[in-house]
Protein backbone atom coordinates (compact mmCIF):
# COMPACT_ATOMS: atom_id res chain seq x y z
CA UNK A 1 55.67 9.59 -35.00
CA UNK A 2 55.44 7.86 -32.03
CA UNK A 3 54.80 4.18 -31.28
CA UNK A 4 53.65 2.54 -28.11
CA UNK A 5 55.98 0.68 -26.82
CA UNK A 6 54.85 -3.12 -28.00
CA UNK A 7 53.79 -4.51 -25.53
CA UNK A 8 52.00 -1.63 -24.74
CA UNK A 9 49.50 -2.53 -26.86
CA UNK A 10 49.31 -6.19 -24.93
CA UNK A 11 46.06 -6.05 -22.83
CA UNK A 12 47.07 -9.14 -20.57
CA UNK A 13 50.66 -7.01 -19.71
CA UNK A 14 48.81 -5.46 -16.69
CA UNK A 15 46.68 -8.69 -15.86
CA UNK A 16 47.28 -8.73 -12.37
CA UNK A 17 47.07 -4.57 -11.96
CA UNK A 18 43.53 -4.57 -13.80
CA UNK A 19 42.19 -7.38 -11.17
CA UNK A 20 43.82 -6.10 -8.02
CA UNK A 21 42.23 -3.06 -9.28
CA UNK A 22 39.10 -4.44 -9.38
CA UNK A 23 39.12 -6.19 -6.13
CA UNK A 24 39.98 -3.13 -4.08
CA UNK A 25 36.83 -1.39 -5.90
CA UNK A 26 34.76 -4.32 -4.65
CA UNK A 27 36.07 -4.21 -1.31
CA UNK A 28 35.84 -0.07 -0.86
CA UNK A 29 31.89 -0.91 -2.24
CA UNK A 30 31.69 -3.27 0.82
CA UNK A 31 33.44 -1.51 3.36
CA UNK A 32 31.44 1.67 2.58
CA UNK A 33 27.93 -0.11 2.65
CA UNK A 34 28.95 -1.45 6.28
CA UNK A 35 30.77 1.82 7.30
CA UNK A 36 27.15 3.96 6.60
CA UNK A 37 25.22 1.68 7.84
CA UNK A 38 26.64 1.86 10.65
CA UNK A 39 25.82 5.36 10.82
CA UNK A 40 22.07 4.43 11.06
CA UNK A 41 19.98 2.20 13.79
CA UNK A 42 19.29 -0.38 11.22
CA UNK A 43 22.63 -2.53 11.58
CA UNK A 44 21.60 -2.51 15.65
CA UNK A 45 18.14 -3.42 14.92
CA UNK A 46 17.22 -7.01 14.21
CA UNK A 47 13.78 -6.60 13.21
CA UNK A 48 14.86 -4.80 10.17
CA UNK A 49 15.04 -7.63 7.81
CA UNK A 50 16.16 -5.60 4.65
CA UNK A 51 16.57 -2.10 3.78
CA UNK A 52 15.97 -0.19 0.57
CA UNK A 53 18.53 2.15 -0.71
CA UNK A 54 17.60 4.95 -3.12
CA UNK A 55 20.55 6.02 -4.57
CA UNK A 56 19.07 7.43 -7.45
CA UNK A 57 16.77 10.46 -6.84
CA UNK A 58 19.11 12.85 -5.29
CA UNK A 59 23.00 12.91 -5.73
CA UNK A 60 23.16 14.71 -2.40
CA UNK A 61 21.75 12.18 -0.03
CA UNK A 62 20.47 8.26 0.04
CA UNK A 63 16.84 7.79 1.66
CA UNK A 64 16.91 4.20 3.15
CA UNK A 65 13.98 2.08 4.27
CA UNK A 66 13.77 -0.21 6.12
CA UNK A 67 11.52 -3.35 6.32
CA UNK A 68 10.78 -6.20 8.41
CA UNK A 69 10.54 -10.19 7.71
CA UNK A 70 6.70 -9.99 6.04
CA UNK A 71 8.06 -7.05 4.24
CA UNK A 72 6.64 -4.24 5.87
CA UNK A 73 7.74 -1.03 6.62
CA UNK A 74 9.54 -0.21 9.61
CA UNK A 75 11.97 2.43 9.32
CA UNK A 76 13.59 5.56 7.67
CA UNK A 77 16.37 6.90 7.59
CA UNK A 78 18.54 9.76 5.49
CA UNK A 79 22.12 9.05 4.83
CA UNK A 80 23.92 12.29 3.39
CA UNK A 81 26.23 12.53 0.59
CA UNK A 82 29.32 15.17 1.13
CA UNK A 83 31.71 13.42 -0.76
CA UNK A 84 31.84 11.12 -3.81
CA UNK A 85 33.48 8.57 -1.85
CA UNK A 86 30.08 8.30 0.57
CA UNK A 87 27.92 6.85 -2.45
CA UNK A 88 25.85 4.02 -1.86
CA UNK A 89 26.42 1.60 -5.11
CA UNK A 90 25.67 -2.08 -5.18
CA UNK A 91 27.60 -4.47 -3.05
CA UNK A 92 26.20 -7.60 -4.77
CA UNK A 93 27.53 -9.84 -1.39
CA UNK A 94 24.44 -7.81 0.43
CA UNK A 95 22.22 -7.30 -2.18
CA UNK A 96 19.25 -9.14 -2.07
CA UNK A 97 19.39 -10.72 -5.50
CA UNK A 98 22.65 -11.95 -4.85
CA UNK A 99 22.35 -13.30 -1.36
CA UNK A 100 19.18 -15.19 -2.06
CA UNK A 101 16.76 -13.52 -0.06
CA UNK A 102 13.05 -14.07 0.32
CA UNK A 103 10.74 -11.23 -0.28
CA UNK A 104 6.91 -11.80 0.48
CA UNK A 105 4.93 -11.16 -2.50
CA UNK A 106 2.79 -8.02 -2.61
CA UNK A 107 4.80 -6.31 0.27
CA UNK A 108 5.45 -3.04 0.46
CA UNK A 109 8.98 -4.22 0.49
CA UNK A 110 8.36 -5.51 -3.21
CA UNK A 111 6.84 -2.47 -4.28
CA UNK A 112 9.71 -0.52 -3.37
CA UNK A 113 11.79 -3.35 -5.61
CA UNK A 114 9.99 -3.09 -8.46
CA UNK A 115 9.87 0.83 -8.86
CA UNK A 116 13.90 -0.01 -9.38
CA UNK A 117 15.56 3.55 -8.03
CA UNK A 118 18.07 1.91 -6.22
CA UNK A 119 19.01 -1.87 -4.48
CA UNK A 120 17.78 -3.57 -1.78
CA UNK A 121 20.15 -4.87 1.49
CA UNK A 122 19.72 -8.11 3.12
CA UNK A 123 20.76 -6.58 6.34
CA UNK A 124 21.72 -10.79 7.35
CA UNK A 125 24.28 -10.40 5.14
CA UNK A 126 25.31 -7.02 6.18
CA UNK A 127 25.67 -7.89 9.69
CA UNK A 128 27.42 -11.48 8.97
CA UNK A 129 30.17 -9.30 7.26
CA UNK A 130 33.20 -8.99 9.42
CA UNK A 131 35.28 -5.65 7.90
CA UNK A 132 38.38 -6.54 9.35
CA UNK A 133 38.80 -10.13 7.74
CA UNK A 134 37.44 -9.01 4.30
CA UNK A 135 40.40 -6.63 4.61
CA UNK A 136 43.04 -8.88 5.38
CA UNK A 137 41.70 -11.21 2.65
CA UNK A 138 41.04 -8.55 0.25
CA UNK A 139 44.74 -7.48 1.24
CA UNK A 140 46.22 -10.70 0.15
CA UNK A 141 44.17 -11.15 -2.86
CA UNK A 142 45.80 -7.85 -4.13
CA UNK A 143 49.20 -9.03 -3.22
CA UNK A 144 48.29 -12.28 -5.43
CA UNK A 145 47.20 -10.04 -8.33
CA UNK A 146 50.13 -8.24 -8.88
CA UNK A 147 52.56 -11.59 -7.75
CA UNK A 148 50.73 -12.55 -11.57
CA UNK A 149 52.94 -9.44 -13.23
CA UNK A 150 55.69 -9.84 -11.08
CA UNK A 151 56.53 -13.09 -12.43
CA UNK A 152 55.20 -12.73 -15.27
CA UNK A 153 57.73 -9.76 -16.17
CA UNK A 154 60.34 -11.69 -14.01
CA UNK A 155 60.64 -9.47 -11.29
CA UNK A 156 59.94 -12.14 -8.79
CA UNK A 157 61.43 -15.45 -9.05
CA UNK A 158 60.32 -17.46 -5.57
CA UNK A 159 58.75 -15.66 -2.62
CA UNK A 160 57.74 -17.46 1.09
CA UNK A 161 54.55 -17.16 2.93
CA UNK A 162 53.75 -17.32 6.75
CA UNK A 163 55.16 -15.33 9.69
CA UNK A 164 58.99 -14.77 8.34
CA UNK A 165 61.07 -16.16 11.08
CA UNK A 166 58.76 -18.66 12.79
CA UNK A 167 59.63 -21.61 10.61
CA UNK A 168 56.51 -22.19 9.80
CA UNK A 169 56.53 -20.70 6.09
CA UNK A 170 55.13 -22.21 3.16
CA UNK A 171 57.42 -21.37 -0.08
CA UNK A 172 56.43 -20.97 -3.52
């Protein structure tokens, strides 16, 4: 019979690996809300306030809407789905929950909230976000993730941060 190895069986062994994991899924979730909306007029257009996303009633395609301040409609648009990887899922740092967003009571734009088939963009948010420095950070956040195993397992005992050769290095 065979035994897992014993710490194996440990669920904090691969601490760091679970978490980087997770923060690269967070950032892909990001970076693919921004990258398809860029696809659409929305992003461009600052009298869209917010946009709905079904993601829910058909796997093939998203239907956004699109709404102004007061919560009325605006806009539609159809983004299509030919891969997995094009999904629309929640970004919670644009979702309007999440980012505190107003919406007027009795708009249209709460209507389409509360028949819950997909999540709601606060298209502030969205166009706030800058891709390339929530890559770098996300980047570095992995690197910090698995620096947790690699000491842990004592594969790294000091490291140095900065620009290498400049001097100006911090060490650890």
């Amino acid at each position: 019979m065979n035994h897992p190895h014993p710490e194996a069986s440990n669920s904090d062994e691969f601490k760091g690996f679970n978490e980087a994991r997770r923060i690269m899924w967070c950032h892909d979730a990001r970076a693919r809300v921004y990258e398809r909306f860029e696809q659409t007029s929305f992003i461009g257009d600052t009298n869209v306030a917010a946009v709905h996303v079904d993601n829910t009633t058909r796997a093939d395609r998203v239907f956004l809407v699109a709404f102004d301040k007061a919560g009325q409609q605006v806009g539609v648009d159809t983004l299509y789905i030919d891969e997995p990887n094009q999904h629309l899922d929640i970004a919670p740092e644009f979702d309007h929950d999440f980012t505190g967003m107003d919406v007027i009571p009795d708009s249209p734009l709460e209507q389409a909230i509360s028949r819950e088939n997909g999540w709601v963009v606060n298209m502030t948010a969205l166009r706030e976000y800058d891709l390339l420095a929530d890559r770098r950070a996300t980047q570095r956040a992995v690197f910090l993730a698995h620096l947790q195993d690699m000491m842990k397992n004592g594969d790294v005992r000091g490291f140095l941060f900065g620009q290498g050769e400049s001097g100006d290095t911090d060490a650890a």
